[in-house]
Protein backbone atom coordinates (compact mmCIF):
# COMPACT_ATOMS: atom_id res chain seq x y z
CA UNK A 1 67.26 106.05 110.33
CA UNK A 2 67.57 102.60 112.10
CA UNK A 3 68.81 102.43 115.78
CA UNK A 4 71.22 99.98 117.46
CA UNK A 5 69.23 99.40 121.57
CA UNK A 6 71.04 96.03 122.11
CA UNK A 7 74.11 94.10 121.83
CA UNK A 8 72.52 91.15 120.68
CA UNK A 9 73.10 89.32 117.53
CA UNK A 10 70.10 88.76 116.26
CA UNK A 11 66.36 90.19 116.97
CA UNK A 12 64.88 93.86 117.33
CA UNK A 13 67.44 95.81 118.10
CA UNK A 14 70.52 94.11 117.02
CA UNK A 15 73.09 95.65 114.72
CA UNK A 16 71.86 92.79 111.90
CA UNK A 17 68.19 93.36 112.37
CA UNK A 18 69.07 97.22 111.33
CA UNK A 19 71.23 96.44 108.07
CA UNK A 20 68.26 94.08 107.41
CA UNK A 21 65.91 96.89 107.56
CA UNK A 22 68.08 99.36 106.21
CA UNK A 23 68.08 97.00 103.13
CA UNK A 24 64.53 96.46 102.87
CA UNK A 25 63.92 100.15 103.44
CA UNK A 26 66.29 101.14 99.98
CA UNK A 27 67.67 104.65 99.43
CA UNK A 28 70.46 106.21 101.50
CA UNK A 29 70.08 105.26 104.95
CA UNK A 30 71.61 105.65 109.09
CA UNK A 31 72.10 102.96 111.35
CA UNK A 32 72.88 104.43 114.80
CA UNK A 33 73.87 103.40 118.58
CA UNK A 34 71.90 104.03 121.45
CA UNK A 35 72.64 100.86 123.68
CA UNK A 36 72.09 101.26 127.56
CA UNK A 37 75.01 101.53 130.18
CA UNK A 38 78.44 101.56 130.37
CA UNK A 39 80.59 101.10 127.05
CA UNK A 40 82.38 99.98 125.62
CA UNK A 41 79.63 97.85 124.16
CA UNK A 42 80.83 94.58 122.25
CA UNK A 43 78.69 92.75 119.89
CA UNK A 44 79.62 89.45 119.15
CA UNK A 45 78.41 87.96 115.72
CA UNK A 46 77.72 84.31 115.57
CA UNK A 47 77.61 84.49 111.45
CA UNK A 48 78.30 87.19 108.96
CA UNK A 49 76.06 90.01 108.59
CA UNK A 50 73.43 90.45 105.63
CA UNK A 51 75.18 92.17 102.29
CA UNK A 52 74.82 95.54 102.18
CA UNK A 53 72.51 96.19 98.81
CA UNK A 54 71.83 100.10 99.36
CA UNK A 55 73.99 103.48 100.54
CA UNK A 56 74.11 103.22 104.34
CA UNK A 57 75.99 104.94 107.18
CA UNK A 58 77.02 103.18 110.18
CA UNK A 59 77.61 105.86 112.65
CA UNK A 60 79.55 104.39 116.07
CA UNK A 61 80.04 107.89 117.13
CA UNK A 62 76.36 108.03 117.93
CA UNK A 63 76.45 106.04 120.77
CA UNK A 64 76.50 108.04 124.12
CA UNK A 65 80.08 108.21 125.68
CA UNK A 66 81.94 108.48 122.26
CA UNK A 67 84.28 110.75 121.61
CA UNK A 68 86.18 110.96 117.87
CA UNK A 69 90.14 111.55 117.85
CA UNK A 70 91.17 115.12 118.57
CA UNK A 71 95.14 114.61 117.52
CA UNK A 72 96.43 115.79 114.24
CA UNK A 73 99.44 113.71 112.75
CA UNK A 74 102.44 116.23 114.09
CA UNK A 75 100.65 115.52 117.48
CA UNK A 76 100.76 112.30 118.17
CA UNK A 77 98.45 109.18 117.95
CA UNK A 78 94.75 108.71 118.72
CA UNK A 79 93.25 109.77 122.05
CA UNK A 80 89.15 108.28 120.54
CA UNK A 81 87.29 106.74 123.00
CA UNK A 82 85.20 103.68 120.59
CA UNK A 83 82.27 102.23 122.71
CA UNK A 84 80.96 100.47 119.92
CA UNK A 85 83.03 96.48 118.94
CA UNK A 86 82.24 94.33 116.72
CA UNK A 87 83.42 91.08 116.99
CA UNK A 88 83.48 88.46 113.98
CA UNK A 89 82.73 84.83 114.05
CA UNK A 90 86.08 84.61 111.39
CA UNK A 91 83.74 85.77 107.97
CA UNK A 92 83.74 89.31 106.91
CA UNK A 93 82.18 92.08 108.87
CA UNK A 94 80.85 94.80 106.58
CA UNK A 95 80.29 93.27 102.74
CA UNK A 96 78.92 95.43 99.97
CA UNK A 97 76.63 94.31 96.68
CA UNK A 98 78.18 95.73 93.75
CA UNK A 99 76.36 98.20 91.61
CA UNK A 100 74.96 101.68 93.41
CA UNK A 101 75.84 100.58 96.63
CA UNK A 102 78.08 103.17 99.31
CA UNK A 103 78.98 102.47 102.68
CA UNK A 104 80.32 104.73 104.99
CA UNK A 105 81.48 103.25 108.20
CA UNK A 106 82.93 105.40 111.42
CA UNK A 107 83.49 105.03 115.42
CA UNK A 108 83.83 101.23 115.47
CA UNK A 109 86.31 99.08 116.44
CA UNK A 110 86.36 95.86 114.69
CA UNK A 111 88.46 92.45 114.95
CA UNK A 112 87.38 88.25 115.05
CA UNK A 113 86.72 89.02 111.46
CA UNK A 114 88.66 87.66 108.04
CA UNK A 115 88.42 90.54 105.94
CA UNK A 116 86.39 92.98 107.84
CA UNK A 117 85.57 95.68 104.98
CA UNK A 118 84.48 93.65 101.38
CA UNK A 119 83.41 95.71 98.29
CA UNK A 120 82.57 93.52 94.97
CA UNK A 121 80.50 90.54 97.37
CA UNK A 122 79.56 88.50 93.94
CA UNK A 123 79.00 91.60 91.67
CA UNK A 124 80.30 94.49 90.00
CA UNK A 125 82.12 97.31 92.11
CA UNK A 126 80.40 99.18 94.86
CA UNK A 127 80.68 102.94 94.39
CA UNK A 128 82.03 103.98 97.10
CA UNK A 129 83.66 103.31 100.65
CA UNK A 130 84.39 105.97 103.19
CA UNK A 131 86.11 104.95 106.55
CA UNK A 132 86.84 107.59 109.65
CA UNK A 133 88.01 107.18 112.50
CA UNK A 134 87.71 102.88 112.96
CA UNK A 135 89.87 101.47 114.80
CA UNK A 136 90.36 97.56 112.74
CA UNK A 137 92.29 95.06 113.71
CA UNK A 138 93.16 96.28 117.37
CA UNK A 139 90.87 96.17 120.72
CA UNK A 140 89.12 98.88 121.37
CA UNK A 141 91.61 100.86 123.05
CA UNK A 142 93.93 100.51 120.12
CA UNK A 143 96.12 97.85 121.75
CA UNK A 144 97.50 94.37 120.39
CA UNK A 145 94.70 91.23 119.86
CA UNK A 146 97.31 88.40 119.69
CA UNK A 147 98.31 86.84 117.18
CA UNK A 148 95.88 88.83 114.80
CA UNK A 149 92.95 91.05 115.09
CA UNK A 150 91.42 90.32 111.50
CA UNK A 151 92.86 86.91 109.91
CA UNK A 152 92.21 88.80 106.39
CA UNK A 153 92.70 92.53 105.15
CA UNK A 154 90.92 95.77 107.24
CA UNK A 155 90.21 96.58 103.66
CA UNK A 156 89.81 94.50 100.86
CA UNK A 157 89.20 95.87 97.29
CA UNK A 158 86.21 96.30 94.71
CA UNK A 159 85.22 99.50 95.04
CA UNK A 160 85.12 102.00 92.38
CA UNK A 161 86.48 104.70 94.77
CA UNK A 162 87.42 104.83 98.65
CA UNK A 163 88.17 107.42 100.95
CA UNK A 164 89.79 105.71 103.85
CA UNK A 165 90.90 108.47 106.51
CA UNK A 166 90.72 112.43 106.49
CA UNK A 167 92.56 115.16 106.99
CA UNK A 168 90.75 116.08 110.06
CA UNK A 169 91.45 114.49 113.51
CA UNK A 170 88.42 112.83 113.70
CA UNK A 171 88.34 110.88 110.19
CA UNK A 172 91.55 109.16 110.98
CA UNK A 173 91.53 105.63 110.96
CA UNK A 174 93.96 102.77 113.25
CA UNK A 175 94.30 99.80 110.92
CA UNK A 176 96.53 97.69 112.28
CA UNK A 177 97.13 94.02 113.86
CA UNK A 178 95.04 92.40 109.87
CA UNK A 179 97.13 89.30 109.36
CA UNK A 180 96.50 90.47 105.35
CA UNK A 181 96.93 93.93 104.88
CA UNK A 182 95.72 97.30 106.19
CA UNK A 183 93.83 98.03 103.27
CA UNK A 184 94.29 95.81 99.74
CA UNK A 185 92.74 97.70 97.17
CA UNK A 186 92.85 97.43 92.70
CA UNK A 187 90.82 100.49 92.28
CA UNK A 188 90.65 104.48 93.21
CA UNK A 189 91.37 105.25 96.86
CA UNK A 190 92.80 108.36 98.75
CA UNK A 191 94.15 106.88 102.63
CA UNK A 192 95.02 109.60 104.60
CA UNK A 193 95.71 110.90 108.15
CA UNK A 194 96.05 106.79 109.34
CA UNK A 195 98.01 104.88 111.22
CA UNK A 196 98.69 101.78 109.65
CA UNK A 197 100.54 99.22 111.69
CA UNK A 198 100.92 101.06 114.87
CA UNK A 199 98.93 100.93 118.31
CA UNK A 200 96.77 104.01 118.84
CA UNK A 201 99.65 105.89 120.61
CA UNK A 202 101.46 105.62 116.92
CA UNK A 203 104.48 104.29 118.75
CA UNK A 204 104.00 100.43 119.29
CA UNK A 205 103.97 97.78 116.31
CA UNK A 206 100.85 95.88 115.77
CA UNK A 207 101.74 94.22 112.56
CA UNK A 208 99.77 93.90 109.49
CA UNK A 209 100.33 91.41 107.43
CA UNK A 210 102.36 88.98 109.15
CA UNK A 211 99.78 85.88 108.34
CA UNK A 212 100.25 86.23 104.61
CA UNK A 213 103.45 88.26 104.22
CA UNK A 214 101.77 91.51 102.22
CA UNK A 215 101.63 94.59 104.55
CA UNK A 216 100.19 98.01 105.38
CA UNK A 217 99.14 99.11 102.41
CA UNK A 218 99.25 96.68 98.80
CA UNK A 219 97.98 98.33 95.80
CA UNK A 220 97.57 96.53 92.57
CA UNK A 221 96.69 99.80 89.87
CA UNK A 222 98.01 103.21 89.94
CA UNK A 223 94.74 104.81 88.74
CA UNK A 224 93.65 107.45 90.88
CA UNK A 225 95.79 106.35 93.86
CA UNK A 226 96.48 108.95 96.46
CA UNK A 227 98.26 107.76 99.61
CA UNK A 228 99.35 110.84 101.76
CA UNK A 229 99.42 114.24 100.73
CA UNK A 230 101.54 117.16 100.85
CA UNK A 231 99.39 118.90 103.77
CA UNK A 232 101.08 117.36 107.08
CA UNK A 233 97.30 116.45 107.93
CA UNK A 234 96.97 114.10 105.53
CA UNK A 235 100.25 112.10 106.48
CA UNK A 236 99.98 108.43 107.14
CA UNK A 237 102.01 106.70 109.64
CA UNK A 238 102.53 103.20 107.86
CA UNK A 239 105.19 101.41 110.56
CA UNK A 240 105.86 98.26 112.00
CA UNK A 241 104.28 96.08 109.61
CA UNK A 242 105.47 92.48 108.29
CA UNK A 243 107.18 92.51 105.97
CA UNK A 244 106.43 95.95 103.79
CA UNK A 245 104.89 99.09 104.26
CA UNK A 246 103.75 99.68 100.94
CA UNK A 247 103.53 97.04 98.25
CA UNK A 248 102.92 98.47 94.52
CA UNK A 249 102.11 95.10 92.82
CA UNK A 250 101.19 93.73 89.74
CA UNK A 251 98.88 95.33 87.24
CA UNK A 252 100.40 98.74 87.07
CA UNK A 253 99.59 100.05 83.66
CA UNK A 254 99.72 103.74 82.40
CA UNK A 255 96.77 104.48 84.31
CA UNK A 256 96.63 108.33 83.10
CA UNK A 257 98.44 111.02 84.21
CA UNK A 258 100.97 110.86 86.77
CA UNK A 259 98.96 113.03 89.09
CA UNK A 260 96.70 110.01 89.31
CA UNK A 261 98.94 108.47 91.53
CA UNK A 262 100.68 109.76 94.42
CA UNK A 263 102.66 108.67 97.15
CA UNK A 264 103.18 112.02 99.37
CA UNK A 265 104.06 112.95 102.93
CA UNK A 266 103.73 109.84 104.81
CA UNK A 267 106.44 108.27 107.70
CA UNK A 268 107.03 105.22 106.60
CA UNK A 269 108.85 103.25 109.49
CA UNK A 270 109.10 105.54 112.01
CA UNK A 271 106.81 106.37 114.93
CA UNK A 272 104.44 109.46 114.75
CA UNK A 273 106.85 111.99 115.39
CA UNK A 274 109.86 110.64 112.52
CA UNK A 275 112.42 110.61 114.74
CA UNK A 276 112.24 107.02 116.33
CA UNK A 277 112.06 103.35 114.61
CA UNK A 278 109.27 101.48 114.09
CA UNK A 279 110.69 99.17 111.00
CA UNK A 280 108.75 97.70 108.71
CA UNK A 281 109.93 94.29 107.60
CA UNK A 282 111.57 91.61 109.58
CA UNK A 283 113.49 92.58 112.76
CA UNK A 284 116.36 90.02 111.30
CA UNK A 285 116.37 90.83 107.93
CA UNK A 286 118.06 88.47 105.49
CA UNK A 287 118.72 88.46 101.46
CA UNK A 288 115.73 86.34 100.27
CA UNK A 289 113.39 87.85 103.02
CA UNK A 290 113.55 91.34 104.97
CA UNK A 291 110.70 93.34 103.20
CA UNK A 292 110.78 96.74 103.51
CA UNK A 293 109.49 100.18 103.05
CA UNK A 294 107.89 100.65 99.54
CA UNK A 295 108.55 97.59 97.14
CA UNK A 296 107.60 98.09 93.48
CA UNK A 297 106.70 94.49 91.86
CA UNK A 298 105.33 94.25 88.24
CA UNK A 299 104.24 97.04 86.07
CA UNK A 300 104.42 98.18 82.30
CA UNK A 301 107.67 100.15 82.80
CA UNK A 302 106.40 103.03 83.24
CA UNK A 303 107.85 104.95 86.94
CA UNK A 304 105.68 105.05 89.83
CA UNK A 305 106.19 108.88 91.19
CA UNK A 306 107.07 108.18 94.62
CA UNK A 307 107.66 111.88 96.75
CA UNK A 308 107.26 115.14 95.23
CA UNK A 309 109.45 118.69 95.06
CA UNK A 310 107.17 120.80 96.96
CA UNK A 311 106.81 121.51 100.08
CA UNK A 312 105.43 118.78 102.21
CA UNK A 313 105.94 116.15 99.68
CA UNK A 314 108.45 114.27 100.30
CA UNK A 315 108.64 110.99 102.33
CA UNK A 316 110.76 109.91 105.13
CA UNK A 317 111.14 106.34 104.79
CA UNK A 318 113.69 105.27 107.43
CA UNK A 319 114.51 102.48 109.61
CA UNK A 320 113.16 99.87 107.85
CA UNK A 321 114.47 95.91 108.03
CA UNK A 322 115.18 96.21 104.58
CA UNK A 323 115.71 98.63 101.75
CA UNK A 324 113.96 101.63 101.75
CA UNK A 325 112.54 101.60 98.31
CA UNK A 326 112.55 98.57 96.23
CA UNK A 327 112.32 97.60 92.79
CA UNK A 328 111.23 94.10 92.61
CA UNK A 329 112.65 90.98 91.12
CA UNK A 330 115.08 92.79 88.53
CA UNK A 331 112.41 93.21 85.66
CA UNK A 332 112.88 95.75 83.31
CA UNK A 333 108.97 96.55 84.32
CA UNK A 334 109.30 97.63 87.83
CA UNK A 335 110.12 101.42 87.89
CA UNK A 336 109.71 104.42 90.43
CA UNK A 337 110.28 107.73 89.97
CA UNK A 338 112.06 108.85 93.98
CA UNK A 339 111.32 112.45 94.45
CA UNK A 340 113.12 114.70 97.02
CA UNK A 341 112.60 111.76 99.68
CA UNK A 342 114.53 111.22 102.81
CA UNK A 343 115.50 107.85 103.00
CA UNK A 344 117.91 106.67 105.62
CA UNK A 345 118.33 104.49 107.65
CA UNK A 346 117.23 101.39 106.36
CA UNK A 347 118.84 97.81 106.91
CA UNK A 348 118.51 96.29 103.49
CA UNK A 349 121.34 93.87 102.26
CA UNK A 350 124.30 95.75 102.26
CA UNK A 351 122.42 98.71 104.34
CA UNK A 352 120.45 99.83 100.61
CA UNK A 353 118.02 102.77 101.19
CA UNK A 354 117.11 102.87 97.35
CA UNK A 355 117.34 99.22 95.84
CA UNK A 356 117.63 98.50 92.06
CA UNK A 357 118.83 95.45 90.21
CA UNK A 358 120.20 92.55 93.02
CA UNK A 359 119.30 92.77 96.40
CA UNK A 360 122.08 95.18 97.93
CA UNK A 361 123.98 97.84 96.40
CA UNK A 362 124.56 97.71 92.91
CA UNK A 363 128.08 98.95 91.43
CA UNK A 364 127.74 101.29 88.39
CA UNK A 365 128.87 99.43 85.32
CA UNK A 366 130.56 100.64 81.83
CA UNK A 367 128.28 102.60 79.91
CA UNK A 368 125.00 101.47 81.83
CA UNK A 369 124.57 98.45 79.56
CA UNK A 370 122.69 96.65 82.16
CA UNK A 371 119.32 95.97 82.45
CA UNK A 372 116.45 95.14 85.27
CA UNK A 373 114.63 96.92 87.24
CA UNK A 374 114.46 100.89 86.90
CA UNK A 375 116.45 100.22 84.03
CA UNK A 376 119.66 100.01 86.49
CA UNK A 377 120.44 103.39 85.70
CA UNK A 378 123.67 104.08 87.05
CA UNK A 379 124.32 106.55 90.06
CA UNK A 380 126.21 110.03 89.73
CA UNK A 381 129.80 109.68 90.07
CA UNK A 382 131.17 112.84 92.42
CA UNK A 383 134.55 113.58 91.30
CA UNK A 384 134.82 116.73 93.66
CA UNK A 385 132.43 119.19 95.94
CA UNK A 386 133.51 122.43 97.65
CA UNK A 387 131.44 125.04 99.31
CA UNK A 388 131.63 128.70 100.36
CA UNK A 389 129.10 129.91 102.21
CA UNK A 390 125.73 128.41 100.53
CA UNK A 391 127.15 127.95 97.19
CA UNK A 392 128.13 124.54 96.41
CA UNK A 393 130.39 123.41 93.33
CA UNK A 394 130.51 119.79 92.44
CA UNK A 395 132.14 118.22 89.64
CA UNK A 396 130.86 114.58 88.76
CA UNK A 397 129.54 112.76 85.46
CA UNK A 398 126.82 109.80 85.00
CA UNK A 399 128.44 106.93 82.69
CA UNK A 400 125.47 106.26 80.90
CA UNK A 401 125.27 106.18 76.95
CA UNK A 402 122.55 107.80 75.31
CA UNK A 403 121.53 104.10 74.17
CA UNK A 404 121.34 103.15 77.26
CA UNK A 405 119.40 105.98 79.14
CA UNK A 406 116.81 108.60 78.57
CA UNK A 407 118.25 111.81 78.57
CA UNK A 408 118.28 114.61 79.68
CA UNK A 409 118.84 113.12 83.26
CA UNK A 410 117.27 114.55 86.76
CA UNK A 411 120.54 114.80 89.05
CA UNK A 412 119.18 114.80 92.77
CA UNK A 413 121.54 116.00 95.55
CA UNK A 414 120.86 115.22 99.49
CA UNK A 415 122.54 116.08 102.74
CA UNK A 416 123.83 112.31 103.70
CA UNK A 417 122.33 110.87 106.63
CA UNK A 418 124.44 107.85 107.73
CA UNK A 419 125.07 107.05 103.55
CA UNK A 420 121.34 107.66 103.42
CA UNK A 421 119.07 110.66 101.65
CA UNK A 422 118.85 113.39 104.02
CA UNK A 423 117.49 116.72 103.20
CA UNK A 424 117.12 117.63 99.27
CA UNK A 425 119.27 120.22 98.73
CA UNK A 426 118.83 120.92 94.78
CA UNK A 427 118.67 118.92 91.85
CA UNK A 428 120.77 119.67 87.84
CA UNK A 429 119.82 118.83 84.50
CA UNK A 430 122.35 116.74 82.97
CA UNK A 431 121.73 116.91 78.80
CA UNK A 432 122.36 114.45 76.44
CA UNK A 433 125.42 116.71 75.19
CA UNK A 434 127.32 115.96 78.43
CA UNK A 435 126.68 112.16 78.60
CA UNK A 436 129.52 110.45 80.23
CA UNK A 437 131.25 113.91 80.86
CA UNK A 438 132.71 115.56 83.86
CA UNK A 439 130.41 118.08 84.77
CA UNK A 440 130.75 121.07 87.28
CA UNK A 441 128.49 123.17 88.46
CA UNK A 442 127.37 125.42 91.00
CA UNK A 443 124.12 125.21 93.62
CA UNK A 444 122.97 127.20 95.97
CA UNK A 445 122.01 125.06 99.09
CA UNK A 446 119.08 126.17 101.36
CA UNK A 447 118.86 128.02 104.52
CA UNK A 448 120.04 126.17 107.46
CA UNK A 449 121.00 122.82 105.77
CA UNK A 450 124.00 121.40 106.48
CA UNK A 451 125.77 119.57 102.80
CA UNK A 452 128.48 118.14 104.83
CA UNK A 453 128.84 115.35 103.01
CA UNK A 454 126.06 114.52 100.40
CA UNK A 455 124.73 111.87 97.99
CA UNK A 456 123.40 111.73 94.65
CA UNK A 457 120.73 109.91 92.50
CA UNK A 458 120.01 110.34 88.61
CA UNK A 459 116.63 109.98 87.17
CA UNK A 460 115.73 109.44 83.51
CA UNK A 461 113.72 110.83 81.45
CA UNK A 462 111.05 108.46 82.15
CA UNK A 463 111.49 108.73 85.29
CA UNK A 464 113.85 105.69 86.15
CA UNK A 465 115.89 106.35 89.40
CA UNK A 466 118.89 105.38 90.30
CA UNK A 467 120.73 103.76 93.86
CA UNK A 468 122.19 106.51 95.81
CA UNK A 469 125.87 107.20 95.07
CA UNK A 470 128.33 106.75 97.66
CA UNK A 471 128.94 109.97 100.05
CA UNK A 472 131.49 112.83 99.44
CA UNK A 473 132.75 115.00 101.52
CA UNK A 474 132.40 118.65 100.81
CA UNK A 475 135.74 120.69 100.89
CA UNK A 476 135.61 123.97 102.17
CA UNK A 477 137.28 127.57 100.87
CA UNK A 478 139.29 126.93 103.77
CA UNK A 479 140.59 123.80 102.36
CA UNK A 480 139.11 121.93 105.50
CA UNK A 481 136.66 119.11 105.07
């Protein structure tokens, strides 16, 4: 173990005298704080700190007058008192020598830096990052460092697996304020419990992203990505950030099985609680630039899973300065699977929530001969609803040719929030022996949800989703709408 006395940048010690010793010493290792007097405590670094070449913990939370996070996500933001700042001379903070190498990093707030986490420093992957409870990007207190806190990522890629937040008060992380993004990662990585893009209170922007245009979170593979999770613990708040929340970039390939990747649980443009905005994307959003919630660019064709069924799954993405969910530049290659989500409203081009094909709704054609992005699949067509007590009958039909989609298809029904996805109320199998067919059928809608009116999205077989179709009214037995 390797203590921290001084604020100093260089000497006996100083913060780089103990990752020099820690190196020289090999094996797993502890750097702790034990400076004298009143925090918070900033170190300044005048030039970048030595590469990290073994497994080392720097511990922040060591240092007397410290105290970790004690809010949960349904609570509210951070309350952690950080005495320990870094501040960076413009370089990165914490780099890591591929190979063997871990770091775990926690209690410290970090900013002055370009990227301030680096894995792969000239080398093969490092094994492993863990981050809790850091505030990066932000002053100490979580508040706004204009115009940018870090003038690269909080997190920047190469590691062969990363654990970045917890499901436990104290491992949550505030990375916000990185002119690149929160955390820009190409390999394994679970974030949870974070707030990404918010001040500490989770209800302020601090932008990520705005000095490069990427965003909270930008992910280029899908293997063994976890974002969220379908305990409300591990929910991320990823708001306010310029211009997406989520970017799912290039170099998607099959990756494994879809449980490998997993986009569950999280508020994505709202503040902490869901119920207020806190956009992501530009506050005047335009056609050729508004970003967005979740944008899907590049891929193999194969649909991202974004949401799940069960309980706790789904995500609200809402409010955003542009669509909620978008697939790219029209390739046939960029595809997402939307899965019981509630997406609403969003200010995309023509008010989209779920974005296929050109920017703005896209009108179902003949037959679904189109092509692009999620394969254009055409949207349900709701010919007529009516509902007597919690039993729902709607008659509608997809016009899509068995050329021209994967059957069977996944019908999705929502309550409508403002022509947005609301609650999921129930979802129908519509075979192959009903393509392009009026089809009526009867759903039972859950306790103490309102289907007055709903939408509708369909969903290939592999996974493909559509826009959502316009709402519809539900007619009761009465005859009253």
């Amino acid at each position: 173990m390797f203590s921290v006395a001084n604020v100093a940048d260089s000497g006996p010690g100083s913060l780089r005298q103990a990752v020099t010793d820690a190196n020289a010493a090999g094996g797993s290792n502890t750097i702790t704080f034990a400076i004298p007097g009143t925090g918070p405590h900033v170190i300044a670094l005048a030039s970048v700190l030595p590469t990290i070449t073994g497994t080392l913990t720097v511990d922040g939370y060591s240092q007397p007058g410290s105290a970790p996070n004690t809010h949960a996500p349904e609570q509210g933001g951070l309350d952690a008192q950080l005495m320990i700042e870094l501040v960076g001379n413009g370089n990165y903070g914490f780099a890591i020598q591929g190979g063997s190498t871990a770091l775990t990093v926690q209690g410290i707030a970090m900013h002055g830096f370009g990227d301030a986490i680096v894995g792969n420093n000239g080398g093969p992957d490092a094994s492993h990052l863990t981050l809790y409870g850091n505030y990066i990007g932000t002053q100490v207190d979580g508040s706004a460092l204009p115009p940018v806190g870090n003038n690269g990522s909080a997190v920047r890629c190469g590691f062969s697996s990363a654990q970045i937040g917890g499901t436990l008060p104290w491992q949550r992380n505030l990375l916000s304020g990185n002119g690149g993004a929160g955390v820009f990662t190409n390999g394994p990585v679970v974030i949870e419990g974070n707030l990404i893009g918010t001040d500490a209170g989770g209800t302020l922007a601090i932008p990520n992203g705005s000095a490069n245009n990427w965003g909270g979170i930008i992910v280029g593979s899908r293997t063994g990505v976890r974002i969220g999770g379908a305990d409300a613990a591990a929910r991320n708040v990823i708001s306010g950030n310029r211009p997406l929340g989520i970017g799912l970039w290039a170099g998607f390939g099959p990756g494994g099985p879809v449980g490998a990747f997993e986009i569950k649980g999280n508020y994505i443009g709202s503040d902490w609680s869901g119920q207020q905005p806190l956009p992501n994307g530009f506050e005047q959003p335009n056609a050729a630039q508004s970003g967005g919630g979740i944008q899907v660019q590049g891929g193999d064709g194969s649909a991202l899973p974004i949401g799940g069924f069960g309980d706790g799954e789904a995500n609200l993405i809402a409010f955003n300065a542009g669509a909620g969910i978008i697939a790219g530049t029209n390739s046939a290659l960029e595809a997402f699977d939307s899965r019981a989500n509630r997406v609403h409203h969003n200010r995309g081009v023509g008010r989209a929530n779920l974005d296929i094909g050109a920017p703005g709704p896209t009108p179902n054609d003949a037959g679904d001969a189109d092509t692009g992005s999620n394969g254009v699949q055409n949207a349900p067509e709701i010919i007529s609803a009516s509902q007597s007590g919690n039993q729902l009958t709607v008659t509608y039909r997809v016009d899509s040719t068995t050329a021209n989609a994967a059957y069977p298809l996944r019908i999705d029904f929502h309550a409508d929030i403002a022509g947005g996805a609301g609650a999921w109320l129930t979802q129908d199998s519509y075979p192959a022996a009903s393509a392009q067919q009026d089809r009526t059928i009867t759903l039972l809608v859950p306790a103490g949800v309102s289907a007055i009116p709903f939408v509708a999205t369909a969903t290939d077989a592999g996974g493909r989703t559509s826009e959502l179709s316009p709402a519809f009214d539900v007619i009761f037995e009465d005859g009253f709408e």
